[in-house]
Structure formats: C-alpha cells, structure tokens
C-alpha atoms as a PDB file:
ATOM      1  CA  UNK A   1     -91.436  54.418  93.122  1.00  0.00           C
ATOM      2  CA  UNK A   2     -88.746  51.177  93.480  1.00  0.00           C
ATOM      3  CA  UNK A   3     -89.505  48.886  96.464  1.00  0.00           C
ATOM      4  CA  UNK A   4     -86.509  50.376  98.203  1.00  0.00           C
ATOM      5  CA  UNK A   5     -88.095  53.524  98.338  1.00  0.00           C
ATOM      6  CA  UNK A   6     -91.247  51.659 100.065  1.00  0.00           C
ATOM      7  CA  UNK A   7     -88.903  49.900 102.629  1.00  0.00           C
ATOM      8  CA  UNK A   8     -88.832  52.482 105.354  1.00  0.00           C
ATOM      9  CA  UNK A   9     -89.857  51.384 109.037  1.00  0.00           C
ATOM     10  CA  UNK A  10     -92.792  53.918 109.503  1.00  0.00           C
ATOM     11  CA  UNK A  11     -94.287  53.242 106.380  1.00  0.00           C
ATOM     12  CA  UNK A  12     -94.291  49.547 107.873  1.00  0.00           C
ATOM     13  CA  UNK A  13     -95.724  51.307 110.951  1.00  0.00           C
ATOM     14  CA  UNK A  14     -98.640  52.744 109.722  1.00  0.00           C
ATOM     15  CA  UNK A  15     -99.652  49.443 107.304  1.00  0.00           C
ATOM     16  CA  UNK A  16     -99.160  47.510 110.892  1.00  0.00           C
ATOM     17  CA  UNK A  17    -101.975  50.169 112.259  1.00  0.00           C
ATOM     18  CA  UNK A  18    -104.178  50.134 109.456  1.00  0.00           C
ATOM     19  CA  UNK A  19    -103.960  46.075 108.463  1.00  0.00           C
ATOM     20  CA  UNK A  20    -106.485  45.091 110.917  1.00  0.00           C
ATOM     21  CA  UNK A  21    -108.475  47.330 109.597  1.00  0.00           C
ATOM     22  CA  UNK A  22    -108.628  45.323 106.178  1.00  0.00           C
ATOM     23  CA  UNK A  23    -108.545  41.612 108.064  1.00  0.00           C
ATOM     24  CA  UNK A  24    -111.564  43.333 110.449  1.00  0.00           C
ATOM     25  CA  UNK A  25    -113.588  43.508 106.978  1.00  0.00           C
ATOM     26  CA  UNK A  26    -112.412  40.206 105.519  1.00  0.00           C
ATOM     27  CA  UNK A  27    -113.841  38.690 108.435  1.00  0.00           C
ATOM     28  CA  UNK A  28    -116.903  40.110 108.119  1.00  0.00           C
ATOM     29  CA  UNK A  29    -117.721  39.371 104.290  1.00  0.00           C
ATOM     30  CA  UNK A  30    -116.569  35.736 105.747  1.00  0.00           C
ATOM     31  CA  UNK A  31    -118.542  35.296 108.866  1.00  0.00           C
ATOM     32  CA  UNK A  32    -120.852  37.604 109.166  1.00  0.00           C
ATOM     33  CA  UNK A  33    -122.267  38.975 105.648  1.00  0.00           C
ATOM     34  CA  UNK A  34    -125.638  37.393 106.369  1.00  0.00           C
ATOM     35  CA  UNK A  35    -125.821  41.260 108.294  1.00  0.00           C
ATOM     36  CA  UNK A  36    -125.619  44.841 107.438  1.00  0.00           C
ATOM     37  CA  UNK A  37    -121.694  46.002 107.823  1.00  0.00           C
ATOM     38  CA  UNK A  38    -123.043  48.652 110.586  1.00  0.00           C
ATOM     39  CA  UNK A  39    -125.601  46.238 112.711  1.00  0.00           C
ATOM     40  CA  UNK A  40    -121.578  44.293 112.579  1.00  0.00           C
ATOM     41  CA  UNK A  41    -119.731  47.152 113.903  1.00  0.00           C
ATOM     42  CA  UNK A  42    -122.935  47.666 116.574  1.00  0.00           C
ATOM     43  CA  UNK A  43    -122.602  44.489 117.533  1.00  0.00           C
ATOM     44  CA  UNK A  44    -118.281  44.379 118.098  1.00  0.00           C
ATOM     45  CA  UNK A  45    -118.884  47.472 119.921  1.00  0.00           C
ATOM     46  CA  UNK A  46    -121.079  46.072 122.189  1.00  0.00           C
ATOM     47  CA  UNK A  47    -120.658  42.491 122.677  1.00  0.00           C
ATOM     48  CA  UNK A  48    -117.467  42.000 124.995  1.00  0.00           C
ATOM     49  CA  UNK A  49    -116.957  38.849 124.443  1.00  0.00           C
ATOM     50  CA  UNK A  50    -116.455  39.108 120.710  1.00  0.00           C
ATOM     51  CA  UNK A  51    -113.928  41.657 120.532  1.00  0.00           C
ATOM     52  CA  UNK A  52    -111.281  39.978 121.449  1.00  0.00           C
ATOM     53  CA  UNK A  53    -111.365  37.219 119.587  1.00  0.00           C
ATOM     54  CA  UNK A  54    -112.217  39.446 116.392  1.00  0.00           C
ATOM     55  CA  UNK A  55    -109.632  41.794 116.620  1.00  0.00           C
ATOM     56  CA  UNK A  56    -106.985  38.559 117.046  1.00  0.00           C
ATOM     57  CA  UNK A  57    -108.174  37.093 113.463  1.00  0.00           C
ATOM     58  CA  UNK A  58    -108.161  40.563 112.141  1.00  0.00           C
ATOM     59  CA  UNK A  59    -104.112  40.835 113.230  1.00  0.00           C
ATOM     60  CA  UNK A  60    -103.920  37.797 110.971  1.00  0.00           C
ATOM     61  CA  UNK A  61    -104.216  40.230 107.971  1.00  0.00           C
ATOM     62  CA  UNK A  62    -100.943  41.896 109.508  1.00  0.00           C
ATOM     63  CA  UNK A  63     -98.773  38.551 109.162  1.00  0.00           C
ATOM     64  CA  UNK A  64     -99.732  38.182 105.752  1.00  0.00           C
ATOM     65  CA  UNK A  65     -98.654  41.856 104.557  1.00  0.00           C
ATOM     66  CA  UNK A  66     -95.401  40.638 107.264  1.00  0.00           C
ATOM     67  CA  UNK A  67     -94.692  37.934 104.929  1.00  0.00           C
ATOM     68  CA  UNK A  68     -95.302  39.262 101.951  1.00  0.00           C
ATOM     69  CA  UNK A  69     -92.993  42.109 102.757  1.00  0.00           C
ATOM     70  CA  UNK A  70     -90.344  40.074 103.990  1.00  0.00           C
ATOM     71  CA  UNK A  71     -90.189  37.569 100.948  1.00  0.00           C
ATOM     72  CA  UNK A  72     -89.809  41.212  98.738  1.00  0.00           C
ATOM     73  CA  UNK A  73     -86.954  42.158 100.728  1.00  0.00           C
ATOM     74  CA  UNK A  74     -88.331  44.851 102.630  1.00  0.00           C
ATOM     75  CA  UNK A  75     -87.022  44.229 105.704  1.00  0.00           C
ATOM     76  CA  UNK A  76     -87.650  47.734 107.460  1.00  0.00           C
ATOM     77  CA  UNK A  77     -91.118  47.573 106.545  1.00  0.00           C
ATOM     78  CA  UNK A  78     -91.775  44.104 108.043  1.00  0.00           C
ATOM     79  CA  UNK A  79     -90.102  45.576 111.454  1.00  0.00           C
ATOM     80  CA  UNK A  80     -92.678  48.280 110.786  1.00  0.00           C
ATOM     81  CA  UNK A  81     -95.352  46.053 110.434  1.00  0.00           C
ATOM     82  CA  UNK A  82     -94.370  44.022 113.253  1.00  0.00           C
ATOM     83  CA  UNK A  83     -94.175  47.026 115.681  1.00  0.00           C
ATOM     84  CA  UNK A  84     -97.376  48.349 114.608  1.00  0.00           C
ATOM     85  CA  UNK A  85     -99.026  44.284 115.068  1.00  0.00           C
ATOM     86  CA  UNK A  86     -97.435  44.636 118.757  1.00  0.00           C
ATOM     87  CA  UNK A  87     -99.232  48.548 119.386  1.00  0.00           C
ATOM     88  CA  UNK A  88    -102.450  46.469 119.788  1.00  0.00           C
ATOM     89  CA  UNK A  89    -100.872  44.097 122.625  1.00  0.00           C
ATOM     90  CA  UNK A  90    -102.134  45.938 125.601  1.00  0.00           C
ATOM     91  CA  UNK A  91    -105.488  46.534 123.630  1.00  0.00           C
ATOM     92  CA  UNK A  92    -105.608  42.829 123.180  1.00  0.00           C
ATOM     93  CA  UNK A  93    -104.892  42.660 127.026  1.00  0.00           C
ATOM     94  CA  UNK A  94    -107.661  44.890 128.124  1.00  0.00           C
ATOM     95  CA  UNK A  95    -110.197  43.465 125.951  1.00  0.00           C
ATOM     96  CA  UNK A  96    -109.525  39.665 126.889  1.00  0.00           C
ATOM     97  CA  UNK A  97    -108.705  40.213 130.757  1.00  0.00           C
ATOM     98  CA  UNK A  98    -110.617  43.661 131.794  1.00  0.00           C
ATOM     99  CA  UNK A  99    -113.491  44.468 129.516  1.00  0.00           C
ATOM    100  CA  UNK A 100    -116.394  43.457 131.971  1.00  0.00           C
END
C-alpha cells in the first residue's frame, strides 16, 4: 500500500483513538515498571487524582504519530489524528474538574 493510500482522515481517526493507548503503556514501562501492568491499571482506575494527569502524557504519544504524519505528507491523517486527540477533551474535563 503507497502512503497516499494511508492518508485518509478516519484512518487518522482511529490512530488518534487508539495512540493513547500506546503512550498509556510507554508511561508505564517508564514510571511505573517497578509494578505488575494490572496492580497499574487497578491503581489508574481507582486513584482520581492520577488519571488525569496520566491520560494527558499518554496524548503526548498522539503528537508524535501528528508529526510524524505530517512531515510524510499525510495531511488527512494528521487532521484525523488531531480530531481523534480532541475526542478525549471533555474526558480530560471530567476527570480534572468532576471526578470526586
């Protein structure tokens, strides 16, 4: 398949969804490997206070694919990937302003 074939906005989309996903783990084999992956996700889950700020650095992951697309040429996908980094606004909201 030829990059152009690649550059298609929902394709961008769904790496925008997923990315975190990939920073999410990055941060853990930086931060937190010193603990199992699931006593991790156990503690995310449960720990308000975290989440927020974890889920931020994980969108980091999403300006690197943003880049990376961008310098290819692929501009559709890097709108993609920018609309799926701005889905998790109002998640970022709730966590930071009304997760008691």
């Amino acid at each position: 398949m030829t990059p152009k074939a690649l550059d298609r906005i929902y394709l961008g989309i769904i790496l925008g969804l997923i990315g975190p996903s990939f920073g999410f783990f990055i941060y853990y084999l930086l931060e937190w490997r010193n603990r199992n992956f699931t006593e991790f996700i156990n503690l995310f889950l449960h720990v308000n206070e975290i989440q927020a700020p974890i889920l931020a650095l994980s969108l980091i992951f999403n300006a690197l694919l943003f880049f990376l697309f961008i310098r290819l040429k692929m501009d559709d996908s890097a709108k993609g990937i920018l609309i799926g980094t701005f889905l998790y606004v109002p998640v970022m909201i709730y966590l930071k302003y009304f997760n008691a």
